[in-house]
PDB file of N, CA and C in Angstrom:
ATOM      1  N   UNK A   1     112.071 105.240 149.275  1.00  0.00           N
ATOM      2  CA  UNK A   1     111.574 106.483 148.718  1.00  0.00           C
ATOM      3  C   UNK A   1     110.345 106.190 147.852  1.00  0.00           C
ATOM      4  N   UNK A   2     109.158 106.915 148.038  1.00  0.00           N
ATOM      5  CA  UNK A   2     107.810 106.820 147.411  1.00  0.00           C
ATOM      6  C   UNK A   2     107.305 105.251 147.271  1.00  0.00           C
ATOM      7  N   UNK A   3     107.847 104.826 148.494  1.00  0.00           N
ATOM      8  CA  UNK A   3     107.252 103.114 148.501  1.00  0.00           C
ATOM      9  C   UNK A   3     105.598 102.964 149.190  1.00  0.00           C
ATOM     10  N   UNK A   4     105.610 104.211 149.886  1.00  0.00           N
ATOM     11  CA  UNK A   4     103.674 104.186 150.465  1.00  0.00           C
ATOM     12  C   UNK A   4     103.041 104.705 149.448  1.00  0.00           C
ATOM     13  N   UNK A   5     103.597 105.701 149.037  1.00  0.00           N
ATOM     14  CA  UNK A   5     102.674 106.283 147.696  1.00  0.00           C
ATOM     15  C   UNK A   5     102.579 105.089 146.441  1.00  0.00           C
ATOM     16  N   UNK A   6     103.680 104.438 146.121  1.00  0.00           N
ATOM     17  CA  UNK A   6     103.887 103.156 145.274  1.00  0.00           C
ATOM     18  C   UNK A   6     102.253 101.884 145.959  1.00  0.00           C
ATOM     19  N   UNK A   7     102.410 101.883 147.300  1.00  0.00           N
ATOM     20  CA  UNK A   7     101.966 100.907 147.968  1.00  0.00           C
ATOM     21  C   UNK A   7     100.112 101.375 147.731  1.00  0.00           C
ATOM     22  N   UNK A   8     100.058 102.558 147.789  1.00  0.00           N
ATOM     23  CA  UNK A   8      98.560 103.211 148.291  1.00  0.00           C
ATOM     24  C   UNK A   8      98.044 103.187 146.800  1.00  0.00           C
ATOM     25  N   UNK A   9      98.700 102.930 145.651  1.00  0.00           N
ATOM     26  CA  UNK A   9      98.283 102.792 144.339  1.00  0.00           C
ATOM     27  C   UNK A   9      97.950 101.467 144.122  1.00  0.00           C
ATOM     28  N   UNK A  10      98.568 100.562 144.404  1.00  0.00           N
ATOM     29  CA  UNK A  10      98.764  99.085 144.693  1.00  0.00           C
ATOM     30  C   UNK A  10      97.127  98.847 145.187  1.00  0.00           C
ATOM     31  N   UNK A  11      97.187  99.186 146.628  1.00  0.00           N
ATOM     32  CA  UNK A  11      96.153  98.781 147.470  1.00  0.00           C
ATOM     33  C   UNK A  11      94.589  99.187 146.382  1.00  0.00           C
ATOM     34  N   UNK A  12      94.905 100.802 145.650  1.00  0.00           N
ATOM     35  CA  UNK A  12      93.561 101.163 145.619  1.00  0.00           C
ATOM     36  C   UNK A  12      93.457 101.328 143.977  1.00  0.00           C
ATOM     37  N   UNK A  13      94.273 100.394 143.439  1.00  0.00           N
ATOM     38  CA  UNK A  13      94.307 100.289 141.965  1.00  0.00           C
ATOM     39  C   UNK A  13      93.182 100.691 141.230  1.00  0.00           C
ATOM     40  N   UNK A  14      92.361  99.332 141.485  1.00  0.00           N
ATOM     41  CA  UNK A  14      90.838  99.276 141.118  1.00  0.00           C
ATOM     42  C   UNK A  14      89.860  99.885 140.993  1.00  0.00           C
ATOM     43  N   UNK A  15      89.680 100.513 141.894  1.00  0.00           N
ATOM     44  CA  UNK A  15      89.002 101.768 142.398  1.00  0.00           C
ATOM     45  C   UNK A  15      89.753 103.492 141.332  1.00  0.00           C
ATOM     46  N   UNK A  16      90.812 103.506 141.308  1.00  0.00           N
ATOM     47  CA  UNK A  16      91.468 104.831 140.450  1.00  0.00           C
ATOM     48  C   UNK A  16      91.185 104.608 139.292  1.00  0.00           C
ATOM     49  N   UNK A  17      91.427 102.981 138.762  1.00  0.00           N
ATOM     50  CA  UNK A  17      91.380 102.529 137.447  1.00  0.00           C
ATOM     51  C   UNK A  17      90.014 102.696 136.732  1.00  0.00           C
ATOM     52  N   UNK A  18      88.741 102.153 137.698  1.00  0.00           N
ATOM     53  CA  UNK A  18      87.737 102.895 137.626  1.00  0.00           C
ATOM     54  C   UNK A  18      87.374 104.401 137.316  1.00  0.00           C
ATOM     55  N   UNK A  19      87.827 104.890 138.372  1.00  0.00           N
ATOM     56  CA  UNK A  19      88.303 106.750 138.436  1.00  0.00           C
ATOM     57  C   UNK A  19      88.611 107.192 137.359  1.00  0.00           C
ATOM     58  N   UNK A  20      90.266 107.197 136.985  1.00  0.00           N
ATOM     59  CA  UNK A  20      90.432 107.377 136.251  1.00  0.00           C
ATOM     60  C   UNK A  20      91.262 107.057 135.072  1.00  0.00           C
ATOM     61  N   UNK A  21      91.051 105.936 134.789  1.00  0.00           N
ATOM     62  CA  UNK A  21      91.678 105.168 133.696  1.00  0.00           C
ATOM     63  C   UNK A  21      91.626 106.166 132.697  1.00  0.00           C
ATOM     64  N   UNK A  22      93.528 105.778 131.950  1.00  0.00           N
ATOM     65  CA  UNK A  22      94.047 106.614 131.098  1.00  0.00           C
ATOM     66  C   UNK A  22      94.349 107.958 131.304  1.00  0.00           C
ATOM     67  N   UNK A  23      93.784 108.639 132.751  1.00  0.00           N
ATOM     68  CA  UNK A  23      94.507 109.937 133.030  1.00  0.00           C
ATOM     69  C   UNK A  23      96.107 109.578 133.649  1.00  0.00           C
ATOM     70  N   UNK A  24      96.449 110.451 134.196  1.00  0.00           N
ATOM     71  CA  UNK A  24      98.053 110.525 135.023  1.00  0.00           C
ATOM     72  C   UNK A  24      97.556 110.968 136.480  1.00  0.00           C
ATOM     73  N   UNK A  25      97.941 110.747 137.712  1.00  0.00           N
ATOM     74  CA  UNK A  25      97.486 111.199 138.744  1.00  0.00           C
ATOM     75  C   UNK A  25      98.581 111.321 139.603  1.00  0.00           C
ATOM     76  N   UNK A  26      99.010 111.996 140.636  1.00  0.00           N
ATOM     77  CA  UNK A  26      99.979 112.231 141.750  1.00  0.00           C
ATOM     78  C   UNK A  26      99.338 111.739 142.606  1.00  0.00           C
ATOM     79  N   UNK A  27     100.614 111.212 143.472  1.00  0.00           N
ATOM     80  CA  UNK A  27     100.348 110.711 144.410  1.00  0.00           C
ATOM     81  C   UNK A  27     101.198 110.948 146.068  1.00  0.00           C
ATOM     82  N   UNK A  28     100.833 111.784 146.723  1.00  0.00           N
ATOM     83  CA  UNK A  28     101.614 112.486 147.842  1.00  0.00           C
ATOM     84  C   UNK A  28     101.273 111.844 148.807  1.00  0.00           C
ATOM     85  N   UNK A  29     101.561 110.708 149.777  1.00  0.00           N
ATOM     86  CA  UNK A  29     101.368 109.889 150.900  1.00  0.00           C
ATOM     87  C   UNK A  29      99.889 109.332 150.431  1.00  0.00           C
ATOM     88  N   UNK A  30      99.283 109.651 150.763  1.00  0.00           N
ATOM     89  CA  UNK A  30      97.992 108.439 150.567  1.00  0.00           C
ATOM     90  C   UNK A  30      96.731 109.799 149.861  1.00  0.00           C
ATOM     91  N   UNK A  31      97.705 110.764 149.510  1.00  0.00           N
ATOM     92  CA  UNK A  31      96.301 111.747 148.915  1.00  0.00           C
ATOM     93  C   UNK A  31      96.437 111.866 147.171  1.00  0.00           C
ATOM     94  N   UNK A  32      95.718 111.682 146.242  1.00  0.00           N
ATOM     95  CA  UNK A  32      95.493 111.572 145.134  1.00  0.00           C
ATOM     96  C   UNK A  32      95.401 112.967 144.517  1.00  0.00           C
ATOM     97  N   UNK A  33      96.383 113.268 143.665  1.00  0.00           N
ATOM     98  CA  UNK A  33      96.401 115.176 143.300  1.00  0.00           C
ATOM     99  C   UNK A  33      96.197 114.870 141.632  1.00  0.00           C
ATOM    100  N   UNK A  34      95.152 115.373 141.143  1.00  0.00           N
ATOM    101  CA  UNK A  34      94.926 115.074 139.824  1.00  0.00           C
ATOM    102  C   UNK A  34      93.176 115.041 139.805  1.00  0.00           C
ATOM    103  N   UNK A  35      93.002 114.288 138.663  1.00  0.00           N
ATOM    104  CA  UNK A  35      94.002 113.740 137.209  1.00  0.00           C
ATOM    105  C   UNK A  35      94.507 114.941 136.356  1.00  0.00           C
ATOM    106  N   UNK A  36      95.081 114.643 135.525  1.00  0.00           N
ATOM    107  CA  UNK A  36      95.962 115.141 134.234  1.00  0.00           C
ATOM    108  C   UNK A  36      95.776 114.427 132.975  1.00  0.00           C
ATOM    109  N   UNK A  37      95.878 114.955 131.933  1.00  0.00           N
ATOM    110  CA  UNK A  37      95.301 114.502 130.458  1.00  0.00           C
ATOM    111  C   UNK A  37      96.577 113.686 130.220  1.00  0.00           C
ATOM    112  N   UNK A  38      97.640 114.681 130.471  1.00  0.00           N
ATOM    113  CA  UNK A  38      99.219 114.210 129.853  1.00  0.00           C
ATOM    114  C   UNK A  38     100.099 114.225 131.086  1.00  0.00           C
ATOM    115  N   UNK A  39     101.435 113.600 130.882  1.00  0.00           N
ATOM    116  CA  UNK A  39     102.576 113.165 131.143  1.00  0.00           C
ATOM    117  C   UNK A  39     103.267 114.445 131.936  1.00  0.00           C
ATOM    118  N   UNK A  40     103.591 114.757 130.777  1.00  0.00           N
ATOM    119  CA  UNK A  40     104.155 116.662 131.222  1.00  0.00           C
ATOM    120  C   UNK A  40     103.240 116.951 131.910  1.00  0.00           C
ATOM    121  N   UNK A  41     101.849 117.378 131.736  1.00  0.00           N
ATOM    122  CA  UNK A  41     100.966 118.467 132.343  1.00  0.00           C
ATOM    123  C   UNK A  41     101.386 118.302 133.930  1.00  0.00           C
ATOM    124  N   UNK A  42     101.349 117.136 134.059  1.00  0.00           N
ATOM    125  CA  UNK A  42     101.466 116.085 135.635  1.00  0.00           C
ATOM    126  C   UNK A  42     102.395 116.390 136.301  1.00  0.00           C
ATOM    127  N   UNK A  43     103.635 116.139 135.461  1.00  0.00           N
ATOM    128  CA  UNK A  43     104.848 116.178 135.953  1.00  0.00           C
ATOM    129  C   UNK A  43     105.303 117.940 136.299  1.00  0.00           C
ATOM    130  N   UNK A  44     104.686 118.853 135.191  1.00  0.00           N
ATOM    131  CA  UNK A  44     104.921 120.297 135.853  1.00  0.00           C
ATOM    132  C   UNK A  44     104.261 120.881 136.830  1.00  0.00           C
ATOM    133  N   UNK A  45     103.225 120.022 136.920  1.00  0.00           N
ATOM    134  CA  UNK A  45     102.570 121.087 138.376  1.00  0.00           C
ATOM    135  C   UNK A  45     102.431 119.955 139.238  1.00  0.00           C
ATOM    136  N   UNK A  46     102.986 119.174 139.149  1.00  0.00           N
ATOM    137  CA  UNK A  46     103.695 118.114 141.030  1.00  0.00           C
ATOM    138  C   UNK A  46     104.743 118.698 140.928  1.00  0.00           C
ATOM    139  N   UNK A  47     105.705 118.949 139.945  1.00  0.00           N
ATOM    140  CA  UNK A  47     107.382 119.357 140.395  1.00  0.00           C
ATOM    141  C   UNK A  47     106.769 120.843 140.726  1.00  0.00           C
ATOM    142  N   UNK A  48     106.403 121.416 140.463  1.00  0.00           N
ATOM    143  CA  UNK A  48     106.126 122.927 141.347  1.00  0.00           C
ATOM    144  C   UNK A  48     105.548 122.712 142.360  1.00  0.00           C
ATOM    145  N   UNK A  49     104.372 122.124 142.769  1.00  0.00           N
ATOM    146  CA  UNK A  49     103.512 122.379 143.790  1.00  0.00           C
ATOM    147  C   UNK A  49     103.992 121.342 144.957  1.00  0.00           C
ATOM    148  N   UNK A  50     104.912 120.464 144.320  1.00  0.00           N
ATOM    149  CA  UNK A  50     105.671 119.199 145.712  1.00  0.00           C
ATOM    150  C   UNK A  50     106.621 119.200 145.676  1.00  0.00           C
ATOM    151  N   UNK A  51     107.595 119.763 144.812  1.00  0.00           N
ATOM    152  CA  UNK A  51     109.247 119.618 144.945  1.00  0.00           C
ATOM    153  C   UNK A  51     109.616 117.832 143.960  1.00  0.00           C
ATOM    154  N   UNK A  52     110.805 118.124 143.466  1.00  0.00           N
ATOM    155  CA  UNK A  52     110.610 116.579 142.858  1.00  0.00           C
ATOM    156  C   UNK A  52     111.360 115.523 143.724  1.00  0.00           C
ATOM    157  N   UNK A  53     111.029 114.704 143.785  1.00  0.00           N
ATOM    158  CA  UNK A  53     111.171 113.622 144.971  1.00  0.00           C
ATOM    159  C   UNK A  53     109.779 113.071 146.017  1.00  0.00           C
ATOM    160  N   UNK A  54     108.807 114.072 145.845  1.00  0.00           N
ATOM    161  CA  UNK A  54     108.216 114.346 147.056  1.00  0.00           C
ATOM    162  C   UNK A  54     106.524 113.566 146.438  1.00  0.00           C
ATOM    163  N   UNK A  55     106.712 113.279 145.264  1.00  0.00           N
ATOM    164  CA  UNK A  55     105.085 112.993 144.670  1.00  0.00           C
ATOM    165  C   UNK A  55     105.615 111.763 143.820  1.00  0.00           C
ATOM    166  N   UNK A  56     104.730 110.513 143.589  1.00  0.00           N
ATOM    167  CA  UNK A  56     104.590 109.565 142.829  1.00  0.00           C
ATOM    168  C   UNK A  56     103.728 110.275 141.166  1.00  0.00           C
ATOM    169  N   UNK A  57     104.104 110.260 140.463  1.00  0.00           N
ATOM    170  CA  UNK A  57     103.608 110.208 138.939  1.00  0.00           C
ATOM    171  C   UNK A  57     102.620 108.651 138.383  1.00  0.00           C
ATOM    172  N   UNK A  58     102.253 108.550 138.410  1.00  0.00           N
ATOM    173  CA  UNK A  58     101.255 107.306 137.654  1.00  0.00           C
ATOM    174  C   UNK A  58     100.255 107.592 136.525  1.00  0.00           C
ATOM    175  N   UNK A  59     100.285 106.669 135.412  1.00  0.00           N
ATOM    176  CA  UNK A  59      99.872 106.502 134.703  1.00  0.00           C
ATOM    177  C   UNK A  59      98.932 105.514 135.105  1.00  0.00           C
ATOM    178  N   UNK A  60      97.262 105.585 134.819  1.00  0.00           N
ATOM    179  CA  UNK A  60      96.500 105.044 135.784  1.00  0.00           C
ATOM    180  C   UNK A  60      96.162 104.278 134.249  1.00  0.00           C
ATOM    181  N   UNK A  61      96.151 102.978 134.726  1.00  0.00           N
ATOM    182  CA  UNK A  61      95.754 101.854 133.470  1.00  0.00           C
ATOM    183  C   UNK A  61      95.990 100.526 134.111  1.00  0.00           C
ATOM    184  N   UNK A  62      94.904  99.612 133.975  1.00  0.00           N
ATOM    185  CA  UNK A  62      94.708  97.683 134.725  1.00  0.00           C
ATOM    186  C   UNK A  62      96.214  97.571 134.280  1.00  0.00           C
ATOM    187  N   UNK A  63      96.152  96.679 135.342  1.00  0.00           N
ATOM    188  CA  UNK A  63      96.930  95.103 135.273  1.00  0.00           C
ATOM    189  C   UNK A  63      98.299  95.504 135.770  1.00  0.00           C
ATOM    190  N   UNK A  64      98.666  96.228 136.740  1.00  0.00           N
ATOM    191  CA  UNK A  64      99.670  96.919 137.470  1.00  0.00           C
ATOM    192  C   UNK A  64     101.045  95.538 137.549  1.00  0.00           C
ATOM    193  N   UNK A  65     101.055  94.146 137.137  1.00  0.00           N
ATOM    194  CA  UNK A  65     101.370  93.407 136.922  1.00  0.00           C
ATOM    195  C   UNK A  65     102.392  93.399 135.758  1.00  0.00           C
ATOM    196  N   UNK A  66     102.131  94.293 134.756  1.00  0.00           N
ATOM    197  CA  UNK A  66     102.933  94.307 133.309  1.00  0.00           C
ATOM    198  C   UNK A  66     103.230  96.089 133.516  1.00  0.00           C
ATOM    199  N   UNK A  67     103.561  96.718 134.194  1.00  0.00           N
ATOM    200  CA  UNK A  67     103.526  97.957 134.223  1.00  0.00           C
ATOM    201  C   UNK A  67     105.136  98.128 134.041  1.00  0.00           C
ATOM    202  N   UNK A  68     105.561  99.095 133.158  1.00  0.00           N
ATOM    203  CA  UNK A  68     107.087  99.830 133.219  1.00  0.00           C
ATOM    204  C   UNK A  68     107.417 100.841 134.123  1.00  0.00           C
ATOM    205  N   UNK A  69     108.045 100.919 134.768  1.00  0.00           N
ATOM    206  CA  UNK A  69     108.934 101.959 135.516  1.00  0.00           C
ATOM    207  C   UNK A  69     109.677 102.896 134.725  1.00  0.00           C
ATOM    208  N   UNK A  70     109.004 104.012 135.128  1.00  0.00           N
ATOM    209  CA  UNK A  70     110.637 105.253 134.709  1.00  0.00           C
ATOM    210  C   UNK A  70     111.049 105.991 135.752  1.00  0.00           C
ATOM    211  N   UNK A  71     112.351 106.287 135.633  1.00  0.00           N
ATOM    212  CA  UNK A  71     112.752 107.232 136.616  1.00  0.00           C
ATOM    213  C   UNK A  71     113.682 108.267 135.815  1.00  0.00           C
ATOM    214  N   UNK A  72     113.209 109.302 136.857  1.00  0.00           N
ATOM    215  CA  UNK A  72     113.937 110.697 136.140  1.00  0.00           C
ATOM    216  C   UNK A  72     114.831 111.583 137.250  1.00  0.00           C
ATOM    217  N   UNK A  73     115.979 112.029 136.915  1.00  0.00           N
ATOM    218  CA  UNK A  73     116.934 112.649 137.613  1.00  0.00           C
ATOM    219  C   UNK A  73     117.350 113.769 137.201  1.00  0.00           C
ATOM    220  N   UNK A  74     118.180 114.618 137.543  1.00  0.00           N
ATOM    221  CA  UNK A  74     118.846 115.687 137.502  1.00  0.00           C
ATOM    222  C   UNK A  74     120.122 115.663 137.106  1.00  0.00           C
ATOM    223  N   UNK A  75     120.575 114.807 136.804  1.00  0.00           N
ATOM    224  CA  UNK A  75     122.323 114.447 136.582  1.00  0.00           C
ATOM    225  C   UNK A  75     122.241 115.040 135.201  1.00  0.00           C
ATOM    226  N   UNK A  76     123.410 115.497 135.020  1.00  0.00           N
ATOM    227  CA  UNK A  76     123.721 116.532 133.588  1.00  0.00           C
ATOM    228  C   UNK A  76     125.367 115.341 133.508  1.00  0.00           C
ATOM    229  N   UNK A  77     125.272 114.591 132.600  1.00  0.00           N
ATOM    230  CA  UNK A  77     126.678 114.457 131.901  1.00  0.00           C
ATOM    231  C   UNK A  77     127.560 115.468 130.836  1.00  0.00           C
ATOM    232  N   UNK A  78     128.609 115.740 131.031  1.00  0.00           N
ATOM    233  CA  UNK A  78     129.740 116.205 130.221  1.00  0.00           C
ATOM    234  C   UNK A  78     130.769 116.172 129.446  1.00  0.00           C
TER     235      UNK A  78
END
């Protein structure tokens, strides 16, 4: 799940990082939907306009080498 979109960031790091270092950008198969100032801004209009599952979130900043992962779900505990 989101391993080409993972992969197409990979490949074209350099080039976005250029682009747009320090924005947030989506990423839907190999097409670039953005940038975004913030986190949220990003995350509310990919979860509307792609469904969630369906778009990569990135925080565009060098050295993809030291980078953290988050993941976000829907699970409600009780």
């Amino acid at each position: 799940m989101l391993e080409r979109e993972f992969q197409y960031y990979k490949d074209h790091e350099a080039d976005l990082v250029r682009r747009f270092e320090g924005k947030y950008i989506g990423i839907v198969g190999d097409q670039v939907v953005g940038p975004f100032d913030t986190e949220i801004e990003a995350y509310t209009i990919l979860k509307e306009k792609y469904g969630l599952g369906h778009f990569l979130l990135q925080h565009v900043i060098p050295d993809s080498e030291n980078r953290t992962q988050r993941y976000y779900s829907r699970v409600a505990f009780r």
